[in-house]
PDB file of N, CA and C in Angstrom:
ATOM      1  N   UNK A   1     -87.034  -9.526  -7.121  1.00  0.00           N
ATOM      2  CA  UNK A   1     -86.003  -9.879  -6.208  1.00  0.00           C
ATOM      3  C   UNK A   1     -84.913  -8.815  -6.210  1.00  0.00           C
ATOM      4  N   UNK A   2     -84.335  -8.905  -4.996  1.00  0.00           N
ATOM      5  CA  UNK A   2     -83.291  -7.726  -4.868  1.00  0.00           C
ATOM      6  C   UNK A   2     -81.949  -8.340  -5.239  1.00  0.00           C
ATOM      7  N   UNK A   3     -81.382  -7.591  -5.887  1.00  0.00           N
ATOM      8  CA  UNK A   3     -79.830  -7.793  -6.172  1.00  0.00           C
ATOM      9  C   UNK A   3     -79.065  -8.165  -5.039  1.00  0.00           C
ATOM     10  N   UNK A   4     -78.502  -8.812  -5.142  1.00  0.00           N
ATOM     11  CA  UNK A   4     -77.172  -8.457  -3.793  1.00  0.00           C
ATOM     12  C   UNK A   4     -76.193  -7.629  -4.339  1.00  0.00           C
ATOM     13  N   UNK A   5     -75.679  -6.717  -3.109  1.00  0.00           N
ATOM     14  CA  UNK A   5     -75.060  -6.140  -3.412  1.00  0.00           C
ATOM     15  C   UNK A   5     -73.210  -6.428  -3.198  1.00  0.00           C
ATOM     16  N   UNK A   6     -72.496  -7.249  -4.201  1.00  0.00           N
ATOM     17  CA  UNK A   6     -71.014  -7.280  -3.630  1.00  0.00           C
ATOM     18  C   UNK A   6     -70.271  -6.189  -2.603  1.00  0.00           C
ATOM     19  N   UNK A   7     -70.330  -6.837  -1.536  1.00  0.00           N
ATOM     20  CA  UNK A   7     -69.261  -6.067  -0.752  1.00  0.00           C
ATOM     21  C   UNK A   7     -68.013  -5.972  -1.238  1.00  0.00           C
ATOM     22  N   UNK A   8     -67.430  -5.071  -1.801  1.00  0.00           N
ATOM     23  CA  UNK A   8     -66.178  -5.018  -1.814  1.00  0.00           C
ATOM     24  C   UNK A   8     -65.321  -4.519  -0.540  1.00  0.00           C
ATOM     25  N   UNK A   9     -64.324  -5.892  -0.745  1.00  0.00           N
ATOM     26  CA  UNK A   9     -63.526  -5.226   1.194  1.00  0.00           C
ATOM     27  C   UNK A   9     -62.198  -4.180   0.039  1.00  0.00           C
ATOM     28  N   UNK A  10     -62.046  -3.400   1.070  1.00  0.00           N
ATOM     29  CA  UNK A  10     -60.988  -2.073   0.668  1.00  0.00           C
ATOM     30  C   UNK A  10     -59.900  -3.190   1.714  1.00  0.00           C
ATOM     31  N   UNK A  11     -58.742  -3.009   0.922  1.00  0.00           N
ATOM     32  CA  UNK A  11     -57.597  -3.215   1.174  1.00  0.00           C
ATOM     33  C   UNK A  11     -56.719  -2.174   1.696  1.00  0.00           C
ATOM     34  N   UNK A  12     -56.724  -2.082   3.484  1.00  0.00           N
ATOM     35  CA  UNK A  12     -56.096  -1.288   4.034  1.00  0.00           C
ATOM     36  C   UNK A  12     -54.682  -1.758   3.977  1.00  0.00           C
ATOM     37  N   UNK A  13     -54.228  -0.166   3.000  1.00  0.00           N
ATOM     38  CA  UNK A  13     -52.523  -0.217   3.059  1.00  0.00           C
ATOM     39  C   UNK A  13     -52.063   0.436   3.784  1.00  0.00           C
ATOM     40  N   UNK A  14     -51.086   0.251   4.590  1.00  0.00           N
ATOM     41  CA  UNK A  14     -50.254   1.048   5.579  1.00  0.00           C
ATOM     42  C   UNK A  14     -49.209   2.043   4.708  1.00  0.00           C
ATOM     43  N   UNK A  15     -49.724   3.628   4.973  1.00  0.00           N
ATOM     44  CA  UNK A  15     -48.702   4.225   4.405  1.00  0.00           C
ATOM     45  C   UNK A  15     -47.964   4.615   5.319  1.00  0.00           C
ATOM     46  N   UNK A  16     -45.943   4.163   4.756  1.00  0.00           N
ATOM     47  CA  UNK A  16     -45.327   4.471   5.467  1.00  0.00           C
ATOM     48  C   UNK A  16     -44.716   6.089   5.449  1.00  0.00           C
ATOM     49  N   UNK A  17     -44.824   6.217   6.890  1.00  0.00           N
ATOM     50  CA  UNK A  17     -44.430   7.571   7.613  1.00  0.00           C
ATOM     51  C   UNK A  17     -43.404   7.963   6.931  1.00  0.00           C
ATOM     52  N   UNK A  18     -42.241   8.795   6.396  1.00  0.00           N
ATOM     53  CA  UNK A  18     -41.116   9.110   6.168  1.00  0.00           C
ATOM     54  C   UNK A  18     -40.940   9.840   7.865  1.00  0.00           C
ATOM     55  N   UNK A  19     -39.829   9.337   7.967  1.00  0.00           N
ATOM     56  CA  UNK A  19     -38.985   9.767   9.258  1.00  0.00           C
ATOM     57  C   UNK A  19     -38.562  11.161   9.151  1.00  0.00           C
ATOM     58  N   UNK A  20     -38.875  11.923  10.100  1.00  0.00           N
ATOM     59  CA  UNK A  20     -38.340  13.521   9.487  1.00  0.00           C
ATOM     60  C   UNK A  20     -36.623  13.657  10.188  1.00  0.00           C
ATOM     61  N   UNK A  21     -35.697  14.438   9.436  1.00  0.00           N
ATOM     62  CA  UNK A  21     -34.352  13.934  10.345  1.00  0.00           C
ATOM     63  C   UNK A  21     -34.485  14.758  11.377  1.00  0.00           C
ATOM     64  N   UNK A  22     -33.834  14.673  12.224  1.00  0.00           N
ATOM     65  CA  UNK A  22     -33.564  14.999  13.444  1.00  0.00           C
ATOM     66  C   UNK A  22     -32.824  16.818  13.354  1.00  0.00           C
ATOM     67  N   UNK A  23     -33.420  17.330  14.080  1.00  0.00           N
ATOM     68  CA  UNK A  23     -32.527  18.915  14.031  1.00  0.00           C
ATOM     69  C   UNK A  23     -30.948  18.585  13.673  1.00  0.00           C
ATOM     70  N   UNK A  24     -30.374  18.434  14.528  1.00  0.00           N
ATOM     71  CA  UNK A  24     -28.832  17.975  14.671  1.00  0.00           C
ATOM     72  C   UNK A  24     -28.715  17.454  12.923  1.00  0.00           C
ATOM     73  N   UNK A  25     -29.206  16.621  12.312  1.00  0.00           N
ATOM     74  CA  UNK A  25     -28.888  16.223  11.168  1.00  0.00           C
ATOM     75  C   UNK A  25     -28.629  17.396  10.344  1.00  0.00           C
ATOM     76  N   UNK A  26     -30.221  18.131  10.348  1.00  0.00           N
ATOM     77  CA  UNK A  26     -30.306  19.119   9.313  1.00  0.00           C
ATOM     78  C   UNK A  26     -29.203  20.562   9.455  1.00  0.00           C
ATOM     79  N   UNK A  27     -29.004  20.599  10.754  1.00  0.00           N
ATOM     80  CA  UNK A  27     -28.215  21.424  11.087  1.00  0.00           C
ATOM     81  C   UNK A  27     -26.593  20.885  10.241  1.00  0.00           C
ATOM     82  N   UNK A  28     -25.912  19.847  10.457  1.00  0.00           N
ATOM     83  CA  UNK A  28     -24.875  19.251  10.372  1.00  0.00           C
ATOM     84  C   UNK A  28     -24.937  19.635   7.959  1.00  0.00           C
ATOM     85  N   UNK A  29     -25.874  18.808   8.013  1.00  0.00           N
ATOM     86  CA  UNK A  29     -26.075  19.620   6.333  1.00  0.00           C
ATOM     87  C   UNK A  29     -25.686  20.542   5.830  1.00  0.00           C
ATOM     88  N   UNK A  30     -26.344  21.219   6.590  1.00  0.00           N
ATOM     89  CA  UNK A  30     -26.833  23.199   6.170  1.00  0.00           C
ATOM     90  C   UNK A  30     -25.430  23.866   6.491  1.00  0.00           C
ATOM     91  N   UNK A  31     -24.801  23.121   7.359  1.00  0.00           N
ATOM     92  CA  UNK A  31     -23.083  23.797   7.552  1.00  0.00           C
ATOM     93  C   UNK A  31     -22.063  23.084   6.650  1.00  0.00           C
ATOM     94  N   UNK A  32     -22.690  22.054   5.703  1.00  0.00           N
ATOM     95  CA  UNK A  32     -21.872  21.437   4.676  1.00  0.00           C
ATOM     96  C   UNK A  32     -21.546  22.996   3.640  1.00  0.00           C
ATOM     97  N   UNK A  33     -22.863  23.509   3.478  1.00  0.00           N
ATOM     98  CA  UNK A  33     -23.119  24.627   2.605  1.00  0.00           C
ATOM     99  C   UNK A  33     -22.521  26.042   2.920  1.00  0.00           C
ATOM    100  N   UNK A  34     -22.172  26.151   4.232  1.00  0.00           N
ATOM    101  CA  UNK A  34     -21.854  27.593   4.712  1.00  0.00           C
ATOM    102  C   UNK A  34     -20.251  27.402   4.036  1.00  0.00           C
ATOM    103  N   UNK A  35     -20.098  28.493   3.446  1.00  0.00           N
ATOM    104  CA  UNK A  35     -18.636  28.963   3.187  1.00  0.00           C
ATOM    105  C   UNK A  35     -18.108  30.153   3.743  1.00  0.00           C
ATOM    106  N   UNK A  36     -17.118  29.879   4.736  1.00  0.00           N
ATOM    107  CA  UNK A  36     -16.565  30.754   5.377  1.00  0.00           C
ATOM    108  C   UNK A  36     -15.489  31.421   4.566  1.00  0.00           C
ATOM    109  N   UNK A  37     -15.139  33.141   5.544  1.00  0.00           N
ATOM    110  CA  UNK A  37     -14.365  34.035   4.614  1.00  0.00           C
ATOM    111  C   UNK A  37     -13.099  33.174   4.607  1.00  0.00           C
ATOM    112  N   UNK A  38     -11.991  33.954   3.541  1.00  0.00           N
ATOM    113  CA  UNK A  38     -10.524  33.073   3.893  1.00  0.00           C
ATOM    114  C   UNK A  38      -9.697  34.661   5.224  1.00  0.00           C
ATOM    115  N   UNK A  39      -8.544  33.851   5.649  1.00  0.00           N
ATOM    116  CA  UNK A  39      -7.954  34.955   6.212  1.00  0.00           C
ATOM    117  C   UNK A  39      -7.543  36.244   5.382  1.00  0.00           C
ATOM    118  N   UNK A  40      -7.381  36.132   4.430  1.00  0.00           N
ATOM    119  CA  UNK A  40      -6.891  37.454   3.784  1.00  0.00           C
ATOM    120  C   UNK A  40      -8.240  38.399   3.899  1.00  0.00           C
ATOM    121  N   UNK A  41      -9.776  37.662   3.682  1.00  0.00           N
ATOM    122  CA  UNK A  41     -10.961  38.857   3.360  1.00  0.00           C
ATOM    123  C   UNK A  41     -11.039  39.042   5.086  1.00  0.00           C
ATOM    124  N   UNK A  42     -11.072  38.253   5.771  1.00  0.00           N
ATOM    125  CA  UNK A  42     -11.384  38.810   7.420  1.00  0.00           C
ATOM    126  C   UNK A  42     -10.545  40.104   7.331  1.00  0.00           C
ATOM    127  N   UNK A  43      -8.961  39.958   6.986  1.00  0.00           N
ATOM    128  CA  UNK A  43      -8.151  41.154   7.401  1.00  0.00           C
ATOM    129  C   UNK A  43      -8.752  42.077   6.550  1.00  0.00           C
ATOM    130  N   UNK A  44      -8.856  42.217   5.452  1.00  0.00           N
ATOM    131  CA  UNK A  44      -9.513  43.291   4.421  1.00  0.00           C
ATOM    132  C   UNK A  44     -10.937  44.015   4.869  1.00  0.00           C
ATOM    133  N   UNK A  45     -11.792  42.891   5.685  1.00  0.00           N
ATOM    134  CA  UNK A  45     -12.966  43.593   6.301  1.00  0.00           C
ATOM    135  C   UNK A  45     -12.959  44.008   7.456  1.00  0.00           C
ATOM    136  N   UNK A  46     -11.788  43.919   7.927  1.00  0.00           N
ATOM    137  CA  UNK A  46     -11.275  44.382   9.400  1.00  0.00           C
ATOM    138  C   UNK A  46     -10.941  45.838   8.991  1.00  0.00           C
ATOM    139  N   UNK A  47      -9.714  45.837   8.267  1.00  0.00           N
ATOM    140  CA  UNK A  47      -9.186  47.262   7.961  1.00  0.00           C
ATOM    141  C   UNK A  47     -10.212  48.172   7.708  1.00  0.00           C
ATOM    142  N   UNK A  48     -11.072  47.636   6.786  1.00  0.00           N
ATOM    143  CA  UNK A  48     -12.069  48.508   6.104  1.00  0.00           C
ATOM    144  C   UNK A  48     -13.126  49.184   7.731  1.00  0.00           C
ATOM    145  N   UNK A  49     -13.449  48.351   8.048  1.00  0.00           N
ATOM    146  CA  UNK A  49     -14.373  48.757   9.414  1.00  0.00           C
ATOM    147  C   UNK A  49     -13.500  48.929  10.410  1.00  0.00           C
ATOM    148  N   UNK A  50     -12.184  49.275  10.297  1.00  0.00           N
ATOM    149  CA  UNK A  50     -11.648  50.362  11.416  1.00  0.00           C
ATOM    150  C   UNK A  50     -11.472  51.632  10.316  1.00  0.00           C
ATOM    151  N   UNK A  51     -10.984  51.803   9.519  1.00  0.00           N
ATOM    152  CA  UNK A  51     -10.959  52.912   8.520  1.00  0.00           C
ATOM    153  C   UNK A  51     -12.062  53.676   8.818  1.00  0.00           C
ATOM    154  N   UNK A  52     -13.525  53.123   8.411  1.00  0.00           N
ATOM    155  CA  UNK A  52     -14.689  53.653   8.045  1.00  0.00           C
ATOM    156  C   UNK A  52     -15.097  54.276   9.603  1.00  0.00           C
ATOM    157  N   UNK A  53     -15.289  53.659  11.442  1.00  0.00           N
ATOM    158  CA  UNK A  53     -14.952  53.999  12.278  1.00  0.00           C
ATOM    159  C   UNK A  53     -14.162  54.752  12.626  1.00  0.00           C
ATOM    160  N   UNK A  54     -13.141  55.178  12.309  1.00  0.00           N
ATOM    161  CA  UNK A  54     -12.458  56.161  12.701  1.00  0.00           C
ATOM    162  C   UNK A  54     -12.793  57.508  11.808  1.00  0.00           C
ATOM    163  N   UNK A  55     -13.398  57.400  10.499  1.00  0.00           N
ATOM    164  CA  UNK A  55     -13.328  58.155   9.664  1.00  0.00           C
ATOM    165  C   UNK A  55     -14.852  59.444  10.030  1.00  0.00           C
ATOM    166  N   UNK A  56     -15.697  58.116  10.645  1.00  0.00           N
ATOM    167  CA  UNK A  56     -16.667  58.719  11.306  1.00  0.00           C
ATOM    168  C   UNK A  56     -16.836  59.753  12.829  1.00  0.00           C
ATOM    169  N   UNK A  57     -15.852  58.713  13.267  1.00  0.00           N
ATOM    170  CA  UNK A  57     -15.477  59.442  14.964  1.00  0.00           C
ATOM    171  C   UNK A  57     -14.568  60.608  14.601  1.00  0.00           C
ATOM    172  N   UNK A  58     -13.888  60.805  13.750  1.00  0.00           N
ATOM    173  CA  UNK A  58     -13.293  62.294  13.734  1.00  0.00           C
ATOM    174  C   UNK A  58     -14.652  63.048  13.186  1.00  0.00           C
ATOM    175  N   UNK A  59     -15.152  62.931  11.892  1.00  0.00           N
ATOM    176  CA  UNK A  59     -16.158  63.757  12.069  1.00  0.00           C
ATOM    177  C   UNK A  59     -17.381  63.840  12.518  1.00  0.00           C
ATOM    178  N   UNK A  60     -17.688  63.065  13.742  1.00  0.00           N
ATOM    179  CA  UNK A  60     -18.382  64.000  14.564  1.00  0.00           C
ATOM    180  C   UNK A  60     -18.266  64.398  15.460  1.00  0.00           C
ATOM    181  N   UNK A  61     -16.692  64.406  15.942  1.00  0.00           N
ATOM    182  CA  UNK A  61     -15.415  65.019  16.593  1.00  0.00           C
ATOM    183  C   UNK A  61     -15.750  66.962  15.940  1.00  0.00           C
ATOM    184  N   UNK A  62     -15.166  66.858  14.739  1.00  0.00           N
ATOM    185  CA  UNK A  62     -15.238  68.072  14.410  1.00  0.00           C
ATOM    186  C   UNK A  62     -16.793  68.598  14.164  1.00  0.00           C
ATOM    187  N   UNK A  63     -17.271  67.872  13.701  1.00  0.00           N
ATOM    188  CA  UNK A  63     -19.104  68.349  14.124  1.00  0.00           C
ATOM    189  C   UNK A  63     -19.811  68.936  15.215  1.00  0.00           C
ATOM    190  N   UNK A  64     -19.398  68.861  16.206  1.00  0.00           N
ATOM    191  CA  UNK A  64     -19.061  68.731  17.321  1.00  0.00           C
ATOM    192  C   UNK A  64     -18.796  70.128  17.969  1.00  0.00           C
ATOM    193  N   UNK A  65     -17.503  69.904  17.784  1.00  0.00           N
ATOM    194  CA  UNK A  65     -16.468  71.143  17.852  1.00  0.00           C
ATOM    195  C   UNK A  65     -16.979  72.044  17.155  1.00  0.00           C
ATOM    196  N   UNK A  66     -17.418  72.535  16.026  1.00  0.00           N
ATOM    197  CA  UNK A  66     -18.069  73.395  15.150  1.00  0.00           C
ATOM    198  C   UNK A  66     -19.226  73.401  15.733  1.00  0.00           C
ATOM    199  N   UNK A  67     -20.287  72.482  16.593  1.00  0.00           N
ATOM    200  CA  UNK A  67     -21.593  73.419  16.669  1.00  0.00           C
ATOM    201  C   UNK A  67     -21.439  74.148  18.242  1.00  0.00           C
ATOM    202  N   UNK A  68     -20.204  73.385  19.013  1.00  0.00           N
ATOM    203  CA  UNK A  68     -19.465  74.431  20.329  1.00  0.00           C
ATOM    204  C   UNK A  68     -19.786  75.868  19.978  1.00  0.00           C
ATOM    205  N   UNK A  69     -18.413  75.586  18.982  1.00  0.00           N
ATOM    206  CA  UNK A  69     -18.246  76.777  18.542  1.00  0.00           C
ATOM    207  C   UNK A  69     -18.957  78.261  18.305  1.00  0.00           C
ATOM    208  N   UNK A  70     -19.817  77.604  17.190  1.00  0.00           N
ATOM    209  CA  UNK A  70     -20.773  78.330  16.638  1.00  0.00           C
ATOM    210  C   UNK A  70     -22.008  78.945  17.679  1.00  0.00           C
ATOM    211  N   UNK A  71     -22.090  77.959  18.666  1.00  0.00           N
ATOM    212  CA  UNK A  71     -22.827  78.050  20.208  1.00  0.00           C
ATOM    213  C   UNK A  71     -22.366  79.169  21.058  1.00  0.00           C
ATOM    214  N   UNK A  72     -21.071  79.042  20.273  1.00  0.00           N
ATOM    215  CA  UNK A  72     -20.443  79.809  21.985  1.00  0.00           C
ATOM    216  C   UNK A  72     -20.241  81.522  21.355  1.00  0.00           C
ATOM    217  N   UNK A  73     -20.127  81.448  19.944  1.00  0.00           N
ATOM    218  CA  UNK A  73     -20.057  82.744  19.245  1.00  0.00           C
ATOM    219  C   UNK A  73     -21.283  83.706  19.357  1.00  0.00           C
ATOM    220  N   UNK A  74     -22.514  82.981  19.418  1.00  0.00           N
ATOM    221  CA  UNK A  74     -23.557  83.591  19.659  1.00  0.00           C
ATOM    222  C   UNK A  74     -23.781  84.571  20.661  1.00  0.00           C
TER     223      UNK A  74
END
């Protein structure tokens, strides 16, 4: 004689989804974290990048002027 074989029923569980947040949320977060400069470093990185700009535009002002030069001596 043949065995029977127990059916075992599987107990379907519903796994729940986690909700993913919404852009806008994660965005609103992620700017909890941003730390902005204070006014004193804006002015300090201001000065510095007009300094460094100007320091450049004169020399290749005179770079310039010197390969005229040297052009026109020929």
């Amino acid at each position: 004689m043949a065995k029977k074989e127990k059916k075992v029923k599987e107990k379907k569980v519903k796994v729940k989804k986690e909700k993913k947040p919404s852009y806008l949320k994660e965005v609103k977060e992620e700017m909890k974290k941003v730390s902005f400069p204070s006014t004193k470093e804006i002015a300090k990185y201001t000065v510095a990048t007009v300094v460094i700009v100007a320091f450049l535009m004169v020399f290749f002002l005179l770079l310039t002027a010197l390969i005229s030069w040297v052009k026109g001596a020929i």
